[in-house]
N, C-alpha and C. Protein backbone atom coordinates (compact mmCIF):
# COMPACT_ATOMS: atom_id res chain seq x y z
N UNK A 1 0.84 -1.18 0.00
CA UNK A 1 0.00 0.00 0.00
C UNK A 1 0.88 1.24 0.00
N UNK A 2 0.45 2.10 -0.53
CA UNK A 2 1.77 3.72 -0.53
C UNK A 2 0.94 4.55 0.15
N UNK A 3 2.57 4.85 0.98
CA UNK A 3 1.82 6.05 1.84
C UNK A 3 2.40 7.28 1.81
N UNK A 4 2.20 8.46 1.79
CA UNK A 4 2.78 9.67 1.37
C UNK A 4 3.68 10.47 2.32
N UNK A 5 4.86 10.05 2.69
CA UNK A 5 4.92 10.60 3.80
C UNK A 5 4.77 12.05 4.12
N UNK A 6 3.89 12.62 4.48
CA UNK A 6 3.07 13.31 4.83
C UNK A 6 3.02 13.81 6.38
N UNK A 7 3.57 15.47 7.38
CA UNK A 7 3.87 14.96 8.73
C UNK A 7 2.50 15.22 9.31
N UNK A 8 1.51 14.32 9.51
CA UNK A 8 -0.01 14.43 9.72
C UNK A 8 0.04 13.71 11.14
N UNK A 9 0.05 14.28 12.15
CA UNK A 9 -0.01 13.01 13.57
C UNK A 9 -1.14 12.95 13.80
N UNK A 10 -1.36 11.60 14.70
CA UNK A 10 -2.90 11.37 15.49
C UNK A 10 -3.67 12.13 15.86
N UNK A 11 -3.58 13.11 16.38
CA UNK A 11 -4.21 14.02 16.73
C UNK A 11 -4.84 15.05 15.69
N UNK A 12 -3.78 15.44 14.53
CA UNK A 12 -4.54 15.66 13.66
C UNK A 12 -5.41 15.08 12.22
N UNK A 13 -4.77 13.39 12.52
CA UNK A 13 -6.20 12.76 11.62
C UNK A 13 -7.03 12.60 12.41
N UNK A 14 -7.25 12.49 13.68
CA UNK A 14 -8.42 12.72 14.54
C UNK A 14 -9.46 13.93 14.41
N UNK A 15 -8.26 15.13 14.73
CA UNK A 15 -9.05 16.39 13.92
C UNK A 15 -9.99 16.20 13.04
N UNK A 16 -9.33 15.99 11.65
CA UNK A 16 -10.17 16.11 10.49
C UNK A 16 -10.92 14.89 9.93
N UNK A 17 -11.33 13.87 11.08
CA UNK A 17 -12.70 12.83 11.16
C UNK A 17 -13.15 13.58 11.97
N UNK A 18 -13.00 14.61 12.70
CA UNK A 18 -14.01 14.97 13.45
C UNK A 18 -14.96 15.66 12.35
N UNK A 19 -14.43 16.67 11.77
CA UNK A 19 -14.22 17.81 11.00
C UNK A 19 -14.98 17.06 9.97
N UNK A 20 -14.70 16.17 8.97
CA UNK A 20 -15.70 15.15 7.73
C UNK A 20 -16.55 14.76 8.19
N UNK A 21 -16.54 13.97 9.51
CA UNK A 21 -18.00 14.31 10.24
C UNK A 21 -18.81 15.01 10.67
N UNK A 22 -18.52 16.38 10.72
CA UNK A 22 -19.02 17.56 11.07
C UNK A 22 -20.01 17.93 9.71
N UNK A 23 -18.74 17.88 8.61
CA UNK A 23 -19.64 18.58 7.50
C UNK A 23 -20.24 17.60 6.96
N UNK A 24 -20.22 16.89 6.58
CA UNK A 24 -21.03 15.47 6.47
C UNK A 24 -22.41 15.25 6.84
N UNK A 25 -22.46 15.76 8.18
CA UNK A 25 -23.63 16.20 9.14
C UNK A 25 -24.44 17.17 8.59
N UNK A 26 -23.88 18.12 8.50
CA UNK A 26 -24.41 19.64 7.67
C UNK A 26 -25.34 18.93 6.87
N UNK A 27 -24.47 18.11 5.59
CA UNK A 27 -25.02 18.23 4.47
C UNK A 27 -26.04 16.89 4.73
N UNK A 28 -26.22 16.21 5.88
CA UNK A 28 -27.12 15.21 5.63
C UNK A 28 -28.22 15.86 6.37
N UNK A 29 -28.14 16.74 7.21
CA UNK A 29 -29.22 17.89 8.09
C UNK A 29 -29.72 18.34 7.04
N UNK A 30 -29.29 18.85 5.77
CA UNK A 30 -29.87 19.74 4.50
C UNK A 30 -30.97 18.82 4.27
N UNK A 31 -31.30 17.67 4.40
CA UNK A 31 -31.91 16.75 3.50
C UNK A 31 -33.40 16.33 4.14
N UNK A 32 -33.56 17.39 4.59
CA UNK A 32 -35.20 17.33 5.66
C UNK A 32 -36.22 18.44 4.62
N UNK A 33 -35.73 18.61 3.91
CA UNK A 33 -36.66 19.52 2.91
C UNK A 33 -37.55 19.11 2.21
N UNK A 34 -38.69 19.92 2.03
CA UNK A 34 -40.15 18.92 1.34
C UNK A 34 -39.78 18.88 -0.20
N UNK A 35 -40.42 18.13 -0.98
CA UNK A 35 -39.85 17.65 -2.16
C UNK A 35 -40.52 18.48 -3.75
N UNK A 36 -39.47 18.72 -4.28
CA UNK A 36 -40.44 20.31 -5.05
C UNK A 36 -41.15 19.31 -6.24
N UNK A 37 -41.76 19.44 -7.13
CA UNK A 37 -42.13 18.84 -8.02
C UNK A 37 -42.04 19.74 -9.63
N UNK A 38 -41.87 20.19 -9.69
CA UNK A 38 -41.40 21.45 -10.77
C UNK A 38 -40.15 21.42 -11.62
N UNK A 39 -40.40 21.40 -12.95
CA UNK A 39 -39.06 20.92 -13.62
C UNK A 39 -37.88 21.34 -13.18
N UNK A 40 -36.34 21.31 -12.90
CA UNK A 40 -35.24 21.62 -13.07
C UNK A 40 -34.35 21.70 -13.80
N UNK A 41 -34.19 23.21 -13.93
CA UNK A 41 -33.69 23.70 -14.97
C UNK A 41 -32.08 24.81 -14.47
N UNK A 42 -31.06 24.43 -15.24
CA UNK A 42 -30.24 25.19 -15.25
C UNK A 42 -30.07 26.61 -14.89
N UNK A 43 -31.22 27.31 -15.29
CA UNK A 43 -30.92 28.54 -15.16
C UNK A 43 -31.22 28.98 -13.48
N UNK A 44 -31.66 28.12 -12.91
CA UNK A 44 -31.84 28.55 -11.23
C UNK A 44 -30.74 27.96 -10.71
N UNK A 45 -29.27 27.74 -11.08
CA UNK A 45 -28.55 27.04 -10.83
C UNK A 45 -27.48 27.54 -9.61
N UNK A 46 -27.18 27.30 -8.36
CA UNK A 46 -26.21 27.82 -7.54
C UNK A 46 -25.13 26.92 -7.04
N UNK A 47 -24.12 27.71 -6.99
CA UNK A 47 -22.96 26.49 -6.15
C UNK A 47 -22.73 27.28 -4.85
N UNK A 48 -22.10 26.71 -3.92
CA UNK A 48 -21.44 26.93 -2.94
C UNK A 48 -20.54 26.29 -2.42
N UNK A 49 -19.09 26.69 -1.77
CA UNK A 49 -18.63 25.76 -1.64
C UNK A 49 -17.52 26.05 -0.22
N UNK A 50 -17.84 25.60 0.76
CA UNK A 50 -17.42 25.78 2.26
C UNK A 50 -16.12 25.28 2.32
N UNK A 51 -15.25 26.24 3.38
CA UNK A 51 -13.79 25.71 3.63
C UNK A 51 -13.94 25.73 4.86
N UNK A 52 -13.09 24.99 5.52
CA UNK A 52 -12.34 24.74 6.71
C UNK A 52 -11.04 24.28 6.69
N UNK A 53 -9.93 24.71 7.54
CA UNK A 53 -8.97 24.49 7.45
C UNK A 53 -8.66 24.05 9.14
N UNK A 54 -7.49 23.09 9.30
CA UNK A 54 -7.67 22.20 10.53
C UNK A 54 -5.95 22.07 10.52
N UNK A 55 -5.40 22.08 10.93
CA UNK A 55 -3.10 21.59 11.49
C UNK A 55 -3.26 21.29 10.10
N UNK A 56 -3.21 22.53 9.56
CA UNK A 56 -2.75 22.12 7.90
C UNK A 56 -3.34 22.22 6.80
N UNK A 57 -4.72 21.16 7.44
CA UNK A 57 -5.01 20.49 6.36
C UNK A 57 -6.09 21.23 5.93
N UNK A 58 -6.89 21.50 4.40
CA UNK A 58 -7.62 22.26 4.29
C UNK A 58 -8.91 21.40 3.33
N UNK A 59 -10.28 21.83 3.67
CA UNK A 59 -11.33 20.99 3.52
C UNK A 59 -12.10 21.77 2.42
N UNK A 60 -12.67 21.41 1.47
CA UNK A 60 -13.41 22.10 1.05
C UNK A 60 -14.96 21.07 0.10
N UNK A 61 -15.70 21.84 1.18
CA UNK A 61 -16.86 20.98 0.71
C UNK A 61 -17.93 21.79 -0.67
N UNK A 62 -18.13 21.60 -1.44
CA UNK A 62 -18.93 22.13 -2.26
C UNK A 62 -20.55 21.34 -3.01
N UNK A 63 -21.52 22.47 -3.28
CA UNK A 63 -22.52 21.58 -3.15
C UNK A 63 -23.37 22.66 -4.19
N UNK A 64 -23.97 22.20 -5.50
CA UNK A 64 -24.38 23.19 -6.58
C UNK A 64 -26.15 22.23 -6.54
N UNK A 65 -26.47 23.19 -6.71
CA UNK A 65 -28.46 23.04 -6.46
C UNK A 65 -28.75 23.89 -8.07
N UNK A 66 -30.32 22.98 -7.85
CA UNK A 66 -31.28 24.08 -8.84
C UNK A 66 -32.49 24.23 -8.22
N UNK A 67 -32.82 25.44 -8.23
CA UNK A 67 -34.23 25.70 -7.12
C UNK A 67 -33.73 25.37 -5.73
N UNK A 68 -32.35 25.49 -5.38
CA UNK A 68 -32.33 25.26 -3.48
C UNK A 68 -31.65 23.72 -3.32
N UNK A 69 -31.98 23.07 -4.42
CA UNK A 69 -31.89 21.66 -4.19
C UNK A 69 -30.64 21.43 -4.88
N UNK A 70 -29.78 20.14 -3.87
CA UNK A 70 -28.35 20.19 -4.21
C UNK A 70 -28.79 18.46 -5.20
N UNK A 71 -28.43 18.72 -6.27
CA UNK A 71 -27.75 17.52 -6.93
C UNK A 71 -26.60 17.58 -7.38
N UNK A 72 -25.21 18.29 -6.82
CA UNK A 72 -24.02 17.33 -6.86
C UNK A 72 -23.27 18.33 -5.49
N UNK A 73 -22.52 17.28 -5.40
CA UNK A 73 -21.58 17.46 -4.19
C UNK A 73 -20.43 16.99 -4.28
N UNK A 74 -19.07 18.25 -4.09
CA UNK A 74 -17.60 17.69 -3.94
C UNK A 74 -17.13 17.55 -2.79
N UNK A 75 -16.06 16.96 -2.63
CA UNK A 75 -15.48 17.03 -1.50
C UNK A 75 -14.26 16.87 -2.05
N UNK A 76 -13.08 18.20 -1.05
CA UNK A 76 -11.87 18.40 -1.42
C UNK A 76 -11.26 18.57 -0.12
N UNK A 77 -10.06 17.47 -0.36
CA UNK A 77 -9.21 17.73 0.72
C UNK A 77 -7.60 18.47 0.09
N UNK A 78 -7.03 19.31 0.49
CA UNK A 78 -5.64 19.77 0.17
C UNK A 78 -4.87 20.25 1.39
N UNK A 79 -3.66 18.75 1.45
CA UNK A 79 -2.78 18.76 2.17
C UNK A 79 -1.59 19.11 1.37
N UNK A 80 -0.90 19.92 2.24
CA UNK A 80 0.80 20.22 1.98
C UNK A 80 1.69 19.36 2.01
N UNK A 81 2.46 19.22 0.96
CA UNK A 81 3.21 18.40 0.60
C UNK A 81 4.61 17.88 2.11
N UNK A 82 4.88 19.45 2.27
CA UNK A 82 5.66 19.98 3.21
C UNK A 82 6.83 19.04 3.37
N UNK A 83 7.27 18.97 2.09
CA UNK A 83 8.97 18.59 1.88
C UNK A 83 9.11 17.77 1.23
N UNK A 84 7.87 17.47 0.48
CA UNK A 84 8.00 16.20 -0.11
C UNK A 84 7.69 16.96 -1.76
N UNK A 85 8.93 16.58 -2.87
CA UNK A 85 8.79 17.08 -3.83
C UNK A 85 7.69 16.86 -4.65
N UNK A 86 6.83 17.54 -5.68
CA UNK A 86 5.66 17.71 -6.34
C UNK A 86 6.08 16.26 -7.53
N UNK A 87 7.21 16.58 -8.02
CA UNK A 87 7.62 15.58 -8.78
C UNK A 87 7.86 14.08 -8.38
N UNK A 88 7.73 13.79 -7.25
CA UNK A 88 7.78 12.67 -6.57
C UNK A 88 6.25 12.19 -6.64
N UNK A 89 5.26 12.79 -7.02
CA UNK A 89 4.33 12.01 -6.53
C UNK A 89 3.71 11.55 -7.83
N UNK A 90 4.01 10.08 -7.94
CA UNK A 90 3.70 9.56 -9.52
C UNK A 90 2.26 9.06 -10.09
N UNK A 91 1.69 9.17 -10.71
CA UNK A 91 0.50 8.77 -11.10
C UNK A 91 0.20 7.65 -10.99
N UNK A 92 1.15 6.74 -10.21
CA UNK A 92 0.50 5.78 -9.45
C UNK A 92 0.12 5.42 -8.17
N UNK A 93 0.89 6.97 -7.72
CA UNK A 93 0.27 7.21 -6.24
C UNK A 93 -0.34 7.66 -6.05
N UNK A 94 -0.70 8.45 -7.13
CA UNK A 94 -2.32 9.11 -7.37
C UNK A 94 -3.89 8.47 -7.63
N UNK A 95 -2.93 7.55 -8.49
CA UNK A 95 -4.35 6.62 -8.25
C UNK A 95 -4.42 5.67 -7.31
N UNK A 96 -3.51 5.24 -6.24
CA UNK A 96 -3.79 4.34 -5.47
C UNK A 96 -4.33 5.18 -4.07
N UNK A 97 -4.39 6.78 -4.46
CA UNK A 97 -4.75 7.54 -3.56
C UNK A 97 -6.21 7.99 -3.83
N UNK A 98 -6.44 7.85 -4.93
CA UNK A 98 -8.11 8.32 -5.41
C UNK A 98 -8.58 6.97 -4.84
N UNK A 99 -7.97 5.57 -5.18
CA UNK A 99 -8.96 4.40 -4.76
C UNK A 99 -8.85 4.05 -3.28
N UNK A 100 -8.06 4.85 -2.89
CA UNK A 100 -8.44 4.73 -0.92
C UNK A 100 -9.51 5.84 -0.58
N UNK A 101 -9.50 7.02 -1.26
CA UNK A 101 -10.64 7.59 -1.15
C UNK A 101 -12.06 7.16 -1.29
N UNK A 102 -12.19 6.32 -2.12
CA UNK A 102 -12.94 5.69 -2.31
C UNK A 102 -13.60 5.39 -1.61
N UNK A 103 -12.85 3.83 -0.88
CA UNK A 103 -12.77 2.62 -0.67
C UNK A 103 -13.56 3.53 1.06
N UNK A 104 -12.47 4.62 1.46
CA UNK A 104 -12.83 5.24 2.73
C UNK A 104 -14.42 5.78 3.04
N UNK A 105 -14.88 6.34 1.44
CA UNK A 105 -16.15 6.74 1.81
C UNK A 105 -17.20 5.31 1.34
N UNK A 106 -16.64 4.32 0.99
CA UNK A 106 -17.91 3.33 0.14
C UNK A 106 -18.29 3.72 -0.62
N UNK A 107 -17.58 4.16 -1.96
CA UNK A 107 -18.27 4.57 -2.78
C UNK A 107 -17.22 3.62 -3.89
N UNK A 108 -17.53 3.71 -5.24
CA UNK A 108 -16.90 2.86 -6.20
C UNK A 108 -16.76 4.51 -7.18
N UNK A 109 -16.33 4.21 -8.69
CA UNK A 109 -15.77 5.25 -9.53
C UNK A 109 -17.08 4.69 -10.39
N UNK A 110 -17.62 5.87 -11.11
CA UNK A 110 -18.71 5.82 -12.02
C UNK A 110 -20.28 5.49 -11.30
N UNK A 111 -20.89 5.74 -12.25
CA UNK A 111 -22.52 5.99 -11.72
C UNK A 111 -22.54 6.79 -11.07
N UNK A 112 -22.22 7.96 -11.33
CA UNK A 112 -22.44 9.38 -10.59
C UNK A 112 -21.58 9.65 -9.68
N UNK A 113 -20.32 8.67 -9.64
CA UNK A 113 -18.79 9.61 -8.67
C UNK A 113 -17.68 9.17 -9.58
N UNK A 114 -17.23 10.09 -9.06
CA UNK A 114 -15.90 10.73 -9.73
C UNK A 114 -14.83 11.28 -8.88
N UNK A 115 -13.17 10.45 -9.08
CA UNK A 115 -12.57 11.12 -8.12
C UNK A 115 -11.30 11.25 -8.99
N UNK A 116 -10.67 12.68 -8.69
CA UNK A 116 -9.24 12.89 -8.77
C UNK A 116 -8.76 13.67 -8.32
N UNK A 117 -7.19 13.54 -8.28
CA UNK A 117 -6.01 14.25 -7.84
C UNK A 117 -5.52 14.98 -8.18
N UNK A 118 -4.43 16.08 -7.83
CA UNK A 118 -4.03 17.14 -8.16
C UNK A 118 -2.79 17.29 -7.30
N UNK A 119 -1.76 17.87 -8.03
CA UNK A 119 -0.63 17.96 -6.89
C UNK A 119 0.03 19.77 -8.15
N UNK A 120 -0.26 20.67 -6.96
CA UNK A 120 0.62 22.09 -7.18
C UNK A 120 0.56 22.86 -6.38
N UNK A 121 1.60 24.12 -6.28
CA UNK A 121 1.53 25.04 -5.39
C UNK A 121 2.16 24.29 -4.48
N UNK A 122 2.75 23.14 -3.93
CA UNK A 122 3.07 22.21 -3.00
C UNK A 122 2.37 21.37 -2.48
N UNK A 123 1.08 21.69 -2.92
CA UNK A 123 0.09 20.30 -2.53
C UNK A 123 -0.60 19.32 -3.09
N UNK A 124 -1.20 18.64 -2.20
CA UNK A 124 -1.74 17.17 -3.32
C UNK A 124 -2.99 17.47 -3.01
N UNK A 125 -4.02 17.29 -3.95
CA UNK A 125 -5.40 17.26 -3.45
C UNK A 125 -6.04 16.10 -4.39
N UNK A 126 -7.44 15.64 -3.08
CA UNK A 126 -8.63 14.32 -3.42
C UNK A 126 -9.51 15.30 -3.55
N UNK A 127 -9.92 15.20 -4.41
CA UNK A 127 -11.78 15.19 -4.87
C UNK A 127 -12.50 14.40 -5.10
N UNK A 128 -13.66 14.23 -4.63
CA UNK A 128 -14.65 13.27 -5.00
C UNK A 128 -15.69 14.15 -5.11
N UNK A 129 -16.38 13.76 -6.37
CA UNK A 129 -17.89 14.27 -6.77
C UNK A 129 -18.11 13.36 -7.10
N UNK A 130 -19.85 13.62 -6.80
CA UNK A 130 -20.92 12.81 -6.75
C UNK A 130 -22.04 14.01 -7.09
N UNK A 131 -22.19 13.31 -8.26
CA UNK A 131 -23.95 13.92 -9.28
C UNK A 131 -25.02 12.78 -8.40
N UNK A 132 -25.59 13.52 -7.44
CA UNK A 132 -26.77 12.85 -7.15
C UNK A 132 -27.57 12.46 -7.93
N UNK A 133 -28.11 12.54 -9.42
CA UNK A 133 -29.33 12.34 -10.15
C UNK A 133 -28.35 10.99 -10.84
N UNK A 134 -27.19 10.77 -11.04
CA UNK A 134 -26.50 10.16 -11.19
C UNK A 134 -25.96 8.65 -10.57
N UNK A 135 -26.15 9.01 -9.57
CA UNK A 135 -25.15 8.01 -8.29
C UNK A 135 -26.04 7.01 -8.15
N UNK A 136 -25.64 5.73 -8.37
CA UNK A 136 -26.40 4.50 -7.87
C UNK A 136 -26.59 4.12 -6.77
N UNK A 137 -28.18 3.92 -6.08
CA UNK A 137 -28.23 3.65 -5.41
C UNK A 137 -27.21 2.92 -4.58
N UNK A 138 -26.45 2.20 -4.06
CA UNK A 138 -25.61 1.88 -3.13
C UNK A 138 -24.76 3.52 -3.33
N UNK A 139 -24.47 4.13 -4.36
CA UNK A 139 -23.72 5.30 -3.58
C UNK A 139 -24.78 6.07 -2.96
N UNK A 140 -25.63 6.14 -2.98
CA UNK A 140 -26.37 7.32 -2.21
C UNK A 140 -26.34 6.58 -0.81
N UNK A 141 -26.45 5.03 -0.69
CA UNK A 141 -26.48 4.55 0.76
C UNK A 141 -25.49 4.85 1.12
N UNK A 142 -24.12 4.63 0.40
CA UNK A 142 -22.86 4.86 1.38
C UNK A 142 -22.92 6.67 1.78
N UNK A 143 -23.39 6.93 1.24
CA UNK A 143 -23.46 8.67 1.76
C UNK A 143 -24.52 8.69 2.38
N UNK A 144 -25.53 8.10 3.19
CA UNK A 144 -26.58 8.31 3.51
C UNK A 144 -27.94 9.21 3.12
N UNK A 145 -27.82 9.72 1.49
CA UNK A 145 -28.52 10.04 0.84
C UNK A 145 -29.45 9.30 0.47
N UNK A 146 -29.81 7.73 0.59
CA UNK A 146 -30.97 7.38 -0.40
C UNK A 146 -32.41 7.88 0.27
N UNK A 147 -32.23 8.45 1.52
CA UNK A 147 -33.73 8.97 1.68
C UNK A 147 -33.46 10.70 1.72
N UNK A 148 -32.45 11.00 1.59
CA UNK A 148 -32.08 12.44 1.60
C UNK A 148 -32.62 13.29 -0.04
N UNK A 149 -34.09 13.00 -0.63
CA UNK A 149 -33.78 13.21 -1.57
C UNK A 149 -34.07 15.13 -1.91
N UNK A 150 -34.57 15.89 -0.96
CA UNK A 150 -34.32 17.15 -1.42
C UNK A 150 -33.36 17.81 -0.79
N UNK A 151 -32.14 17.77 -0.30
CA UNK A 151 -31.17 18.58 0.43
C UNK A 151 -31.22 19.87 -0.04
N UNK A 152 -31.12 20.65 0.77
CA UNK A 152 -31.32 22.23 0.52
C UNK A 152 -30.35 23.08 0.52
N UNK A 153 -29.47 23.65 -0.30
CA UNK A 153 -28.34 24.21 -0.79
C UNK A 153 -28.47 25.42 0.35
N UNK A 154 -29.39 26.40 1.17
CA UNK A 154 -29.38 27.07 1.72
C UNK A 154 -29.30 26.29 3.33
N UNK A 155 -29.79 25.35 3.66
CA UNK A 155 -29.42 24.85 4.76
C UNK A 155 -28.14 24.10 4.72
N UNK A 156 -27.24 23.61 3.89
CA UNK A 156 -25.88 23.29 3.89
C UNK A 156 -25.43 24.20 3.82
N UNK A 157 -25.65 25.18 3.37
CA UNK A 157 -24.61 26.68 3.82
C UNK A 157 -24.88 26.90 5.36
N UNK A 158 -25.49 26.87 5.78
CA UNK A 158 -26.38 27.37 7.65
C UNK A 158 -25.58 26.09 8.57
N UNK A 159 -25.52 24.95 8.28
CA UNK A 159 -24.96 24.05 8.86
C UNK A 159 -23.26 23.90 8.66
N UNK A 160 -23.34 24.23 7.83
CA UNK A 160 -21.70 24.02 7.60
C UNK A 160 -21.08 25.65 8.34
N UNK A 161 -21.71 26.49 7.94
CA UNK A 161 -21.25 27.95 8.80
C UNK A 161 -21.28 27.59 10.37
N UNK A 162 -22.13 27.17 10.74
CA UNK A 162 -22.53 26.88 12.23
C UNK A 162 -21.15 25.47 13.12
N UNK A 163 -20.70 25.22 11.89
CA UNK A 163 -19.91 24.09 12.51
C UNK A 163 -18.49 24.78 12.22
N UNK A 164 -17.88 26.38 11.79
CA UNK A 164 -17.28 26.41 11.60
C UNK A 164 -16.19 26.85 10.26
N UNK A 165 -16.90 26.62 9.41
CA UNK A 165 -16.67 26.92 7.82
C UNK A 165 -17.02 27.69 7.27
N UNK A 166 -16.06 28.37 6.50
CA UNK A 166 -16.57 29.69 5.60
C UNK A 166 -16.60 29.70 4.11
N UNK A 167 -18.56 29.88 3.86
CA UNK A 167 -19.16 29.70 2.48
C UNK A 167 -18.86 30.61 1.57
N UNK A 168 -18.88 30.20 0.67
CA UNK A 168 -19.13 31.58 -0.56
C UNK A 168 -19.90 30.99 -1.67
């Protein structure tokens, strides 16, 4: 298995499970909203997308609606390399780093998720998106979305602010 050496101690991967659980929370609190019935259309379209930053490491959750309602959601983590050269990190540690992402949230690649990497500026970053109108059932279970079906782009901004994070 490859591991990045990366100087991340216990305490701060503790941190930031607290912290993925925090916003995680937010966005599964969004999902108490009554269910619109009215076409969706692009042009009512909003994103938002919340940071937190934790010993380093920096979070960024993002979540784009139409009419209020979120159908897709990223999640970005960007850690600092912090001594470890950009050129060192080979595209096969990239992908054995997208498929622990994965593997971490239960989710698989395709049917509405999508994950990749990025390494500049000195850092490496995971993304995972997930197109809710997209995502197969078992991904919406591993996210606890399959009954979450109107999440509300204005209450994931209210929850994620409240835990800490700053929207735009």
């Amino acid at each position: 298995m490859f591991v990045l050496p990366l100087s991340v101690n216990e305490e701060d991967k503790d941190s930031m499970k607290k912290l993925m659980v925090l916003l995680c929370a937010g966005m599964l609190l969004a999902g108490c909203g009554s269910k619109k019935e009215e076409a969706k259309t692009d042009e009512n379209r909003e994103s938002k997308v919340c940071t937190i930053e934790q010993a380093g490491i920096k979070m960024e959750l993002g979540a784009s609606a139409v009419d209020d309602i979120i159908d897709k959601v990223d999640v970005k983590i960007i850690v600092p390399l912090q001594g470890v050269s950009e050129s060192a990190v080979t595209d096969e540690m990239k992908s054995q780093l997208e498929e622990a992402a994965l593997k971490q949230a239960g989710l698989k690649k395709g049917d509405g998720v999508d994950v990749e990497t990025d390494v500049n500026d000195g850092n490496l970053s995971v993304k995972v998106s997930i197109d809710i109108n997209k995502a197969s059932d078992e991904a919406k279970k591993a996210l606890n979305l399959d009954d979450a079906k109107d999440s509300k782009l204005s209450d994931f901004v209210k929850n994620a602010e409240a835990g800490g994070a700053s929207c735009k």
